[in-house]
C-alpha atoms as a PDB file:
ATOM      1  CA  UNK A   1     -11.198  18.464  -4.511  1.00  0.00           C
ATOM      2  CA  UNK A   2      -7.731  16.951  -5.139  1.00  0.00           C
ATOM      3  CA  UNK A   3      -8.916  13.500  -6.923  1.00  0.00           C
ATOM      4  CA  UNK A   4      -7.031  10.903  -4.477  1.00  0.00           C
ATOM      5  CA  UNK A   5      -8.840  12.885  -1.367  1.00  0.00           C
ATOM      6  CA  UNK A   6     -12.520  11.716  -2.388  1.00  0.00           C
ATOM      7  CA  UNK A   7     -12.114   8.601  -0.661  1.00  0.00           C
ATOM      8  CA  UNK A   8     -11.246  10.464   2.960  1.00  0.00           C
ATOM      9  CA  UNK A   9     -14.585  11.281   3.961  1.00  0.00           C
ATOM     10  CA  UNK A  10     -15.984   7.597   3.889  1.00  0.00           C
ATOM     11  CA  UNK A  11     -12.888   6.521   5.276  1.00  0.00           C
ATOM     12  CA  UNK A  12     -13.045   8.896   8.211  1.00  0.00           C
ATOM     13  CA  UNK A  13     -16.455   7.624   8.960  1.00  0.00           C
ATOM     14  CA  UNK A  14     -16.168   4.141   8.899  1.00  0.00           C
ATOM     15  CA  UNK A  15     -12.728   4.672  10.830  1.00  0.00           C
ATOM     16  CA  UNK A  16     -15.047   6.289  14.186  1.00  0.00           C
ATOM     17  CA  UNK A  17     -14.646   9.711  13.723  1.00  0.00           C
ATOM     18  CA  UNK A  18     -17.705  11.366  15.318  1.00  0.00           C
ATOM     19  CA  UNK A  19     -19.825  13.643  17.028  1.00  0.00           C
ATOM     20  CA  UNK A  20     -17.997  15.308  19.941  1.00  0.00           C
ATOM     21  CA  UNK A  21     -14.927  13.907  19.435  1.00  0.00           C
ATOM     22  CA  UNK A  22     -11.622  15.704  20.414  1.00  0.00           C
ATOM     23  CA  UNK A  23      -9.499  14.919  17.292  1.00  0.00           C
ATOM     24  CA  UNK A  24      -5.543  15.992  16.387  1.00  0.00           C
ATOM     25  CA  UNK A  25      -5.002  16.542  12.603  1.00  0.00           C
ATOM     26  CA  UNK A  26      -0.989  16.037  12.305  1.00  0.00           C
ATOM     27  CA  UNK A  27       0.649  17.858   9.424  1.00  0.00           C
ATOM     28  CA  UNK A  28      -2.473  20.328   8.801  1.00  0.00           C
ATOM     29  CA  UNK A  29      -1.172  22.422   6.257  1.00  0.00           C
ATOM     30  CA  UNK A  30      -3.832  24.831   5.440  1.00  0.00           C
ATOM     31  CA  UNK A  31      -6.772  22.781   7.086  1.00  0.00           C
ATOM     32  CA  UNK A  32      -8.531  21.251   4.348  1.00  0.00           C
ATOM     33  CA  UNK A  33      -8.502  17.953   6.577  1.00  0.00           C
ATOM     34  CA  UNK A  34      -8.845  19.805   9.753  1.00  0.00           C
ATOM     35  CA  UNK A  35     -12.249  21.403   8.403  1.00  0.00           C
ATOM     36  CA  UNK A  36     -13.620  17.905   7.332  1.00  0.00           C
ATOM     37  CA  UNK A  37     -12.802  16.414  10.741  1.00  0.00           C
ATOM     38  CA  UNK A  38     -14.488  19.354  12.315  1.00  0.00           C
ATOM     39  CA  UNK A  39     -17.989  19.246  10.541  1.00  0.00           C
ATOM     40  CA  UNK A  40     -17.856  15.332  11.893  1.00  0.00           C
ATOM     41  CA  UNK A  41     -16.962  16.029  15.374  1.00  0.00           C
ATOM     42  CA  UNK A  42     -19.505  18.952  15.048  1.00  0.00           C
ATOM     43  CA  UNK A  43     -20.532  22.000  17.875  1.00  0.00           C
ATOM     44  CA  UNK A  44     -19.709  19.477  20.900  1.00  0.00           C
ATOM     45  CA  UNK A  45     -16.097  18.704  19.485  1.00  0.00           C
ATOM     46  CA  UNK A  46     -12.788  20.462  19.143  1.00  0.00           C
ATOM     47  CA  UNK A  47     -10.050  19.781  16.461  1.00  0.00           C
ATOM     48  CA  UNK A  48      -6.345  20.780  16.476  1.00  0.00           C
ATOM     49  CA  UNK A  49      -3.971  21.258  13.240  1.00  0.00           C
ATOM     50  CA  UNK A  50      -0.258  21.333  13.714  1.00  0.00           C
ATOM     51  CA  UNK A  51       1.810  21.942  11.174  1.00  0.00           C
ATOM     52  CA  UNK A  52       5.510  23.672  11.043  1.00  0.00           C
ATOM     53  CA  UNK A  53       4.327  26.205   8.444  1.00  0.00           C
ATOM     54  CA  UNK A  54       2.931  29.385  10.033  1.00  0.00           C
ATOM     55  CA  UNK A  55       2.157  30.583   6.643  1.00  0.00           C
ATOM     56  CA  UNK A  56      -0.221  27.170   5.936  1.00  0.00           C
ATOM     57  CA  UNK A  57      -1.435  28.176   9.808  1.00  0.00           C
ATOM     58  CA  UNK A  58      -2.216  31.332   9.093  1.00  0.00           C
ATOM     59  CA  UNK A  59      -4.060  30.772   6.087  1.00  0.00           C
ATOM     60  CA  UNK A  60      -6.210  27.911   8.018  1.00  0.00           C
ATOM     61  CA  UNK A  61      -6.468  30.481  10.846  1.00  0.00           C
ATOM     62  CA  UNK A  62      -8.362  33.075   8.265  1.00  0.00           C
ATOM     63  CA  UNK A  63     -10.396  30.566   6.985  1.00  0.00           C
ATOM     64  CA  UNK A  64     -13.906  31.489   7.958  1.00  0.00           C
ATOM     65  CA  UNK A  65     -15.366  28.910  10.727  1.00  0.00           C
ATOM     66  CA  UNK A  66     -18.688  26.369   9.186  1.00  0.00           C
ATOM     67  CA  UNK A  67     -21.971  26.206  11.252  1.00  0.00           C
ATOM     68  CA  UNK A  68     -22.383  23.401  13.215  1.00  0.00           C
ATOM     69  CA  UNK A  69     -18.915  22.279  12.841  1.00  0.00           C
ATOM     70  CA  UNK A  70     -16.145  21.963  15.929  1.00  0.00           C
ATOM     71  CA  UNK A  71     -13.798  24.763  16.546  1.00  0.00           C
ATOM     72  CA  UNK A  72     -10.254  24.462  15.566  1.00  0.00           C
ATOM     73  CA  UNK A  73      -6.684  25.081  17.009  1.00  0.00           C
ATOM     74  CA  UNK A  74      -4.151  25.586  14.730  1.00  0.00           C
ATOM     75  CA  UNK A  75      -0.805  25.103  16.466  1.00  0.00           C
ATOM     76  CA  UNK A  76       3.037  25.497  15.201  1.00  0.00           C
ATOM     77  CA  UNK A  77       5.149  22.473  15.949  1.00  0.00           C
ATOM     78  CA  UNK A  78       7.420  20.619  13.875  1.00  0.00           C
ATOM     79  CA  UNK A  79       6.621  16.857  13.768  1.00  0.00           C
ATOM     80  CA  UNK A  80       9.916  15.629  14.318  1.00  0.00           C
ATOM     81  CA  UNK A  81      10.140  17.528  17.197  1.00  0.00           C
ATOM     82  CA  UNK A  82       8.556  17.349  20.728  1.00  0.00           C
ATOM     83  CA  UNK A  83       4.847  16.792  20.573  1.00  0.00           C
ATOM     84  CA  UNK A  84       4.467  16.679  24.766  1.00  0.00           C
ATOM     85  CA  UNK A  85       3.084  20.113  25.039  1.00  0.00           C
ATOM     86  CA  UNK A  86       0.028  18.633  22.975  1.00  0.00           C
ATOM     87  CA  UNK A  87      -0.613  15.497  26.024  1.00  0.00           C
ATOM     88  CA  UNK A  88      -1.988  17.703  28.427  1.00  0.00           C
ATOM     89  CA  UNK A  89      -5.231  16.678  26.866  1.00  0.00           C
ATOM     90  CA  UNK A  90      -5.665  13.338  25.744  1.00  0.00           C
ATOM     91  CA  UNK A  91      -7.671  13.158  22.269  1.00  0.00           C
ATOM     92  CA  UNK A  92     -10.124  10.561  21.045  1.00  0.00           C
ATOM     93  CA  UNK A  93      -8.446  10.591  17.311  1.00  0.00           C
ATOM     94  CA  UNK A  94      -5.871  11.385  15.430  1.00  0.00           C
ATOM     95  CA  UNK A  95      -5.927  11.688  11.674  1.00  0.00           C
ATOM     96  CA  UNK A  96      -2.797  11.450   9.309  1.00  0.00           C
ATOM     97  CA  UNK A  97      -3.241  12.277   5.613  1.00  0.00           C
ATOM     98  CA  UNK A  98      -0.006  12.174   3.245  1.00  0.00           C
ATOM     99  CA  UNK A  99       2.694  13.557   5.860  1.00  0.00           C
ATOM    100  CA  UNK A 100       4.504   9.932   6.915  1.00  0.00           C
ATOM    101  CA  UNK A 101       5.361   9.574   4.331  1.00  0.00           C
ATOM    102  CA  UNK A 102       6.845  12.226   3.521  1.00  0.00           C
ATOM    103  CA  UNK A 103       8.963  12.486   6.830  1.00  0.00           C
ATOM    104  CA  UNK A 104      12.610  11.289   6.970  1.00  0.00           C
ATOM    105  CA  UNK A 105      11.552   9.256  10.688  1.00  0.00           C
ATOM    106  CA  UNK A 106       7.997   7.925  10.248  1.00  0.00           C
ATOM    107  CA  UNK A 107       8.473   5.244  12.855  1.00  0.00           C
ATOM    108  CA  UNK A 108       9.222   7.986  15.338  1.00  0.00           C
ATOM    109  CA  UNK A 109       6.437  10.337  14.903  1.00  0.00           C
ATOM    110  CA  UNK A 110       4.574   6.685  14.947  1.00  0.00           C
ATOM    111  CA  UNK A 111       6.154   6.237  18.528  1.00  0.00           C
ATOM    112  CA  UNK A 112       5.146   9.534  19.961  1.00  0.00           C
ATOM    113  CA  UNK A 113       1.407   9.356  19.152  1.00  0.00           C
ATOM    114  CA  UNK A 114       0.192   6.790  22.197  1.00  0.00           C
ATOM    115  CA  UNK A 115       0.965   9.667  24.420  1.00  0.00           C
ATOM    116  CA  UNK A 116      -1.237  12.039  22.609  1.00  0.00           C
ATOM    117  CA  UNK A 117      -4.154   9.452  23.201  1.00  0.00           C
ATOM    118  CA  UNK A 118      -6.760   8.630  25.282  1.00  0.00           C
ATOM    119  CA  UNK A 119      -6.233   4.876  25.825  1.00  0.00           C
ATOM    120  CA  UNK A 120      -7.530   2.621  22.869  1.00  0.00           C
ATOM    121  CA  UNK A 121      -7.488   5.780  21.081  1.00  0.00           C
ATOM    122  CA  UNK A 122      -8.157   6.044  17.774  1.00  0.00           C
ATOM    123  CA  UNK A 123      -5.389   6.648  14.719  1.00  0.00           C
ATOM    124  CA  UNK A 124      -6.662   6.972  11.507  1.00  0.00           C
ATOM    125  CA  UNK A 125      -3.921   7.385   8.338  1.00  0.00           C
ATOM    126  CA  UNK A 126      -4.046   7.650   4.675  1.00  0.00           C
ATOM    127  CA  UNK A 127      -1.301   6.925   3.000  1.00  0.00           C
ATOM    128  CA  UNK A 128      -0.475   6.873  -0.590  1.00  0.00           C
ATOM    129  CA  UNK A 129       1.909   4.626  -2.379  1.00  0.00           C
ATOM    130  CA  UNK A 130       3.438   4.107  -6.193  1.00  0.00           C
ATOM    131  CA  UNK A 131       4.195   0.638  -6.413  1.00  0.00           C
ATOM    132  CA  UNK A 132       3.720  -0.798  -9.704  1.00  0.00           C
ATOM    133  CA  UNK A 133       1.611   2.110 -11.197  1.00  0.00           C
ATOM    134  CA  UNK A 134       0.301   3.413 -13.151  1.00  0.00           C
ATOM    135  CA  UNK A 135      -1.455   0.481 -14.451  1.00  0.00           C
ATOM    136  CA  UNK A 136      -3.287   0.652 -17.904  1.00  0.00           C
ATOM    137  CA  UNK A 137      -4.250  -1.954 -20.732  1.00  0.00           C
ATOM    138  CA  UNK A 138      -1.126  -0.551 -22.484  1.00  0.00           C
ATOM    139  CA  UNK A 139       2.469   0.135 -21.732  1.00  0.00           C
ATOM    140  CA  UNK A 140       2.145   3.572 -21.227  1.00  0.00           C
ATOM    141  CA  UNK A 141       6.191   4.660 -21.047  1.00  0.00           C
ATOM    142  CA  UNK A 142       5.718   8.370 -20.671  1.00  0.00           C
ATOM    143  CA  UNK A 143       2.821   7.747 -18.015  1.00  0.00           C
ATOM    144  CA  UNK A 144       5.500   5.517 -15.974  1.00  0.00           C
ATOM    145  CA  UNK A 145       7.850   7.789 -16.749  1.00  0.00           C
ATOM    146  CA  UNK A 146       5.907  11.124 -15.450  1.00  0.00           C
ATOM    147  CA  UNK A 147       5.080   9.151 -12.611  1.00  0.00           C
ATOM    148  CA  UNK A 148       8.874   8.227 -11.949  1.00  0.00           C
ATOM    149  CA  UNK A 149       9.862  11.667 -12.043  1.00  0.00           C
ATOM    150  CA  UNK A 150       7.237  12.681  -9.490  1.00  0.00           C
ATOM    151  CA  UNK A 151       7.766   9.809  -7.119  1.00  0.00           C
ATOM    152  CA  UNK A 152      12.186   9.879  -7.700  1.00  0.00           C
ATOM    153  CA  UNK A 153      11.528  13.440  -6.657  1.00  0.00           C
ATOM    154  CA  UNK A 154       9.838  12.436  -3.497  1.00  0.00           C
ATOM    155  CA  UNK A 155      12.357  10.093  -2.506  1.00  0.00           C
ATOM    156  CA  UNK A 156      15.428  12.824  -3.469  1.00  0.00           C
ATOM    157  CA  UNK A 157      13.543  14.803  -0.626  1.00  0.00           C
ATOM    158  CA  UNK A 158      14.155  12.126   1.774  1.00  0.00           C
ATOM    159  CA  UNK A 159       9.992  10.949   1.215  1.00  0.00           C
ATOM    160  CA  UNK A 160       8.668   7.204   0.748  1.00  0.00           C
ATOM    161  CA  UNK A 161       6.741   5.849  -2.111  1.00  0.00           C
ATOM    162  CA  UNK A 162       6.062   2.736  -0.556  1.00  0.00           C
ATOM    163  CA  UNK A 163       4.720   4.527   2.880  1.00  0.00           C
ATOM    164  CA  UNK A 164       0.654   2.483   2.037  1.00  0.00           C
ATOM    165  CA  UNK A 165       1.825  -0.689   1.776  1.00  0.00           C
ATOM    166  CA  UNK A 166       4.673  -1.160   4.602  1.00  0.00           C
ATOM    167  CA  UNK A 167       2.679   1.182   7.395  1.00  0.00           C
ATOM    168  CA  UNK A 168       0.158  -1.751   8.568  1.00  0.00           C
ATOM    169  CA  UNK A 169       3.560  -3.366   9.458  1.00  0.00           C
ATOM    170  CA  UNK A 170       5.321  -0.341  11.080  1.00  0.00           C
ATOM    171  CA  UNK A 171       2.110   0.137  13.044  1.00  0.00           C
ATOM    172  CA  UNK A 172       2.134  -3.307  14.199  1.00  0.00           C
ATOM    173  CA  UNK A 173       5.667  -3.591  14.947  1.00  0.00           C
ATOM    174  CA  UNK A 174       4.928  -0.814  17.238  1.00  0.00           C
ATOM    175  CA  UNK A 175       1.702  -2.505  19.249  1.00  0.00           C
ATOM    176  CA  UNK A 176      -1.152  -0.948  17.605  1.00  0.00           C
ATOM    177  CA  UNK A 177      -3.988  -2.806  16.222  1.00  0.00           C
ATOM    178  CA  UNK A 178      -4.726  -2.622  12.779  1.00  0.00           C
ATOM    179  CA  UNK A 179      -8.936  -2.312  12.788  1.00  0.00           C
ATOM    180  CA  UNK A 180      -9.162  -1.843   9.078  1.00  0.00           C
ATOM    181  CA  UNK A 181      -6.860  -1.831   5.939  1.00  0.00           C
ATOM    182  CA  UNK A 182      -8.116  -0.724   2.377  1.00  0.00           C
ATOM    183  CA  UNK A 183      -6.615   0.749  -1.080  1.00  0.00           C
ATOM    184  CA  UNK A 184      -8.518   2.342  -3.128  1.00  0.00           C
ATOM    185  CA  UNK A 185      -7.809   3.675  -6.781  1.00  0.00           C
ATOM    186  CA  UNK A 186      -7.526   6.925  -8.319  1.00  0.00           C
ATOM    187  CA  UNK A 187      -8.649   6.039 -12.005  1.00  0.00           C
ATOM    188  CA  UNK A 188      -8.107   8.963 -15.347  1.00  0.00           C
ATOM    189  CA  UNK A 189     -10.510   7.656 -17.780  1.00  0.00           C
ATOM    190  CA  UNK A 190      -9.875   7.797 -21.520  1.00  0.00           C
ATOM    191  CA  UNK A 191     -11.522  11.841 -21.718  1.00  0.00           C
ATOM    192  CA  UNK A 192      -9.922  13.264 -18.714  1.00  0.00           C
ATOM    193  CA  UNK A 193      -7.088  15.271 -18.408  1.00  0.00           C
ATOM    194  CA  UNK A 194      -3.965  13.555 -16.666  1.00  0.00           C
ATOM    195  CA  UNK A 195      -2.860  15.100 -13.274  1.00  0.00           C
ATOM    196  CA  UNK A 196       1.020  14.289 -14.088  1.00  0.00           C
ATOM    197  CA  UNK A 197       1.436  16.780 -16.128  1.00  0.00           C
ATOM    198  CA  UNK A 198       0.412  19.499 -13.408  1.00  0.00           C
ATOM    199  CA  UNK A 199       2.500  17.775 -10.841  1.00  0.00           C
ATOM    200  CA  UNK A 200       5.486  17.846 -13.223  1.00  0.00           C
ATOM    201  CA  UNK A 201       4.925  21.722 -13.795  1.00  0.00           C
ATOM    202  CA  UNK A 202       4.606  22.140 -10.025  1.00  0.00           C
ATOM    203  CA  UNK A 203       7.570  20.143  -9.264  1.00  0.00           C
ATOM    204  CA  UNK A 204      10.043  21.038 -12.111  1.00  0.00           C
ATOM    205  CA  UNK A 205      12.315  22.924 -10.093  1.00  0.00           C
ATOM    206  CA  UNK A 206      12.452  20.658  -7.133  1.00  0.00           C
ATOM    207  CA  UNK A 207      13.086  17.895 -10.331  1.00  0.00           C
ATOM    208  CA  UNK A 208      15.901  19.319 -11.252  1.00  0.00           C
ATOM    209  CA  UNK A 209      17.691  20.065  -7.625  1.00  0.00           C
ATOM    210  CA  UNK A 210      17.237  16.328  -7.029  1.00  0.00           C
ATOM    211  CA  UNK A 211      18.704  15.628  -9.886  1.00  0.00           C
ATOM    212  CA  UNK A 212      15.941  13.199 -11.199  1.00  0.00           C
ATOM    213  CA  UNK A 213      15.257  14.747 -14.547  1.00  0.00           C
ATOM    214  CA  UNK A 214      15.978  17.836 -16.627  1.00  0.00           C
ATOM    215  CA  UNK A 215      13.874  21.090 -18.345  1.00  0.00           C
ATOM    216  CA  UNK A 216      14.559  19.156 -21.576  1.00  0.00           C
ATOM    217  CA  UNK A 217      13.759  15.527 -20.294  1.00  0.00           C
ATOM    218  CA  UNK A 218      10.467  16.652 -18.984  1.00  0.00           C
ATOM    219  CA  UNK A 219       9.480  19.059 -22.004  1.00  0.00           C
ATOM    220  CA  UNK A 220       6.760  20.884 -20.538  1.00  0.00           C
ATOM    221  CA  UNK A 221       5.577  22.657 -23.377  1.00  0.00           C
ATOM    222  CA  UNK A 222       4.264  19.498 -25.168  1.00  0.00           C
ATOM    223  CA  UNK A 223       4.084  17.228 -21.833  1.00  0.00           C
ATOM    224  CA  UNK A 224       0.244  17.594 -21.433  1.00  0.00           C
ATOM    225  CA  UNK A 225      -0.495  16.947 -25.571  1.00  0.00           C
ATOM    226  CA  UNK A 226       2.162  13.817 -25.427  1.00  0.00           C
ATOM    227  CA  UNK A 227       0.252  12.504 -22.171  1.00  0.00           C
ATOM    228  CA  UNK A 228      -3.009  12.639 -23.807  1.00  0.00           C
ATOM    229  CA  UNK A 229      -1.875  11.308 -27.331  1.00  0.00           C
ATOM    230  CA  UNK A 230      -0.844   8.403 -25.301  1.00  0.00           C
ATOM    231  CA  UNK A 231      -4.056   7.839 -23.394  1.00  0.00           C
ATOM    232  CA  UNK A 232      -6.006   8.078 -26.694  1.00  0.00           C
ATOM    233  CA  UNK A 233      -4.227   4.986 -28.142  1.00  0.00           C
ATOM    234  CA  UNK A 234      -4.339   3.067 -24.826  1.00  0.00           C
ATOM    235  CA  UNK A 235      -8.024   3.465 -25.144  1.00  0.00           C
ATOM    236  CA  UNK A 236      -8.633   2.551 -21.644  1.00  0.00           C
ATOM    237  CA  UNK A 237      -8.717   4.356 -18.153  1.00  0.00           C
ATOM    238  CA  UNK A 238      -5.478   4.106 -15.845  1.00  0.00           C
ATOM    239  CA  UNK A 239      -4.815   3.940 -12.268  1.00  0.00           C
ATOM    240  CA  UNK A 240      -2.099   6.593 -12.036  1.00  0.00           C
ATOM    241  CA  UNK A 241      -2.957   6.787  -7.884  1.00  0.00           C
ATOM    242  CA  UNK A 242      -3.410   4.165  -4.700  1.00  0.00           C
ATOM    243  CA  UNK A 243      -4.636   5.704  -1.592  1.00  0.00           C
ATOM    244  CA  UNK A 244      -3.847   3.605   1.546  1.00  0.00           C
ATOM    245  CA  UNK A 245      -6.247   4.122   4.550  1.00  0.00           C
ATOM    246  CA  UNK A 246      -5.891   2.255   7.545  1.00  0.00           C
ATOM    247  CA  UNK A 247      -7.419   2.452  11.389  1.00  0.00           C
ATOM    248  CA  UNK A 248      -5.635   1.786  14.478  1.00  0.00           C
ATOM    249  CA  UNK A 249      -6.026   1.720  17.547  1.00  0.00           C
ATOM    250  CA  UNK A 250      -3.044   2.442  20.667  1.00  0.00           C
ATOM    251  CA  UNK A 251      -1.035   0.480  22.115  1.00  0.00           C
ATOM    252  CA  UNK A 252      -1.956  -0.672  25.615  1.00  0.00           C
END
């Protein structure tokens, strides 16, 4: 499990999601989400992914169905698009995990969800954001700087990396009502292996279109051995991640 997901499942449950609960999972991708909503909502629920990739759909379509969990929908539509097709059927929830902020118009995929709702319905959102990290008992320049070239990259693409801490307000701005609000960290301690310098190799080429850093700058071969040099002298853990979960409920 990605590290900065391990906090989802508790979040999820506090948040409401339960047993025979008609849930929407927006930006779906291959259904890792979707499948965790679905062994919550269980054999009386239903879940539905959307997601503009048919290749991430198809992949969550092959995906062999759990006992005991809900059945799920995967469904092609494009976010920024028009979601009405999906009212017919009011749901209970909808869940959000790392899509507004990657999406050019948050506040108007934000505006289109009270339709998709039963009233008082229930949103539920995590977020991530990169303000001020990652924090460490030492200065930690190539951390910050890995980090930078990650997060410049996100924002080249027309993402946000301050989507955690300015979405209670967007929400609210918009009627909902914030229920709950919580961070929580995503700590490397001094023996384990950074996740920046997999991001970096995974993003390199996207890095480079934007603009926000060069082969050389980034230096893959050595990236991973600089990283860890550097962690060894800080001698402490860092928080290189802060996941931003927050429940709503719908206007009206």
């Amino acid at each position: 499990m990605n590290a900065a997901n391990r906090a989802t499942p508790a979040f999820l449950d506090q948040a409401g999601i339960a047993p025979g609960m008609r849930v929407l999972d927006l930006g779906c991708a291959f259904g890792e989400l979707s499948r965790l909503v679905a062994r919550m909502a269980g054999p009386e629920g239903a879940v539905t992914g959307v997601d503009r990739n048919i290749d991430y759909l198809t992949k969550g379509r092959e995906t062999a169905p759990e006992p005991g969990a809900a059945p799920i929908a995967y469904v092609e539509a494009d976010l920024t698009g028009d979601l009405s097709a999906l009212a017919d059927q009011p749901f209970d929830a909808i869940v959000i995990r790392r899509v507004l902020m990657y999406l050019p118009d948050p506040e108007g995929l934000i505006a289109k969800l009270p339709a998709l709702l039963k009233p008082d319905g229930l949103l539920a959102v995590q977020e991530h954001d990169a303000t001020g990290l990652p924090i460490g008992t030492a200065p930690l320049p190539l951390h910050r700087e890995a980090h930078r070239w990650v997060w410049d990259t996100v924002e080249a693409e027309g993402g946000r990396r301050t989507m955690g801490m300015t979405l209670p307000g967007m929400l609210e701005r918009a009627g909902w009502t914030i229920a709950s609000w919580r961070a929580e960290a995503t700590l490397i301690g001094e023996s384990e292996t950074s996740w920046l310098g997999h991001a970096a190799r995974g993003m390199l080429p996207r890095m480079i279109a934007g603009g926000v850093a060069t082969e050389e700058e980034v230096g893959l071969d050595t990236l991973d051995a600089r990283l860890e040099a550097e962690r060894r002298e800080a001698g402490s853990a860092l928080i290189w991640d802060m996941a931003h979960m927050i429940a709503a409920r719908a206007p009206g």
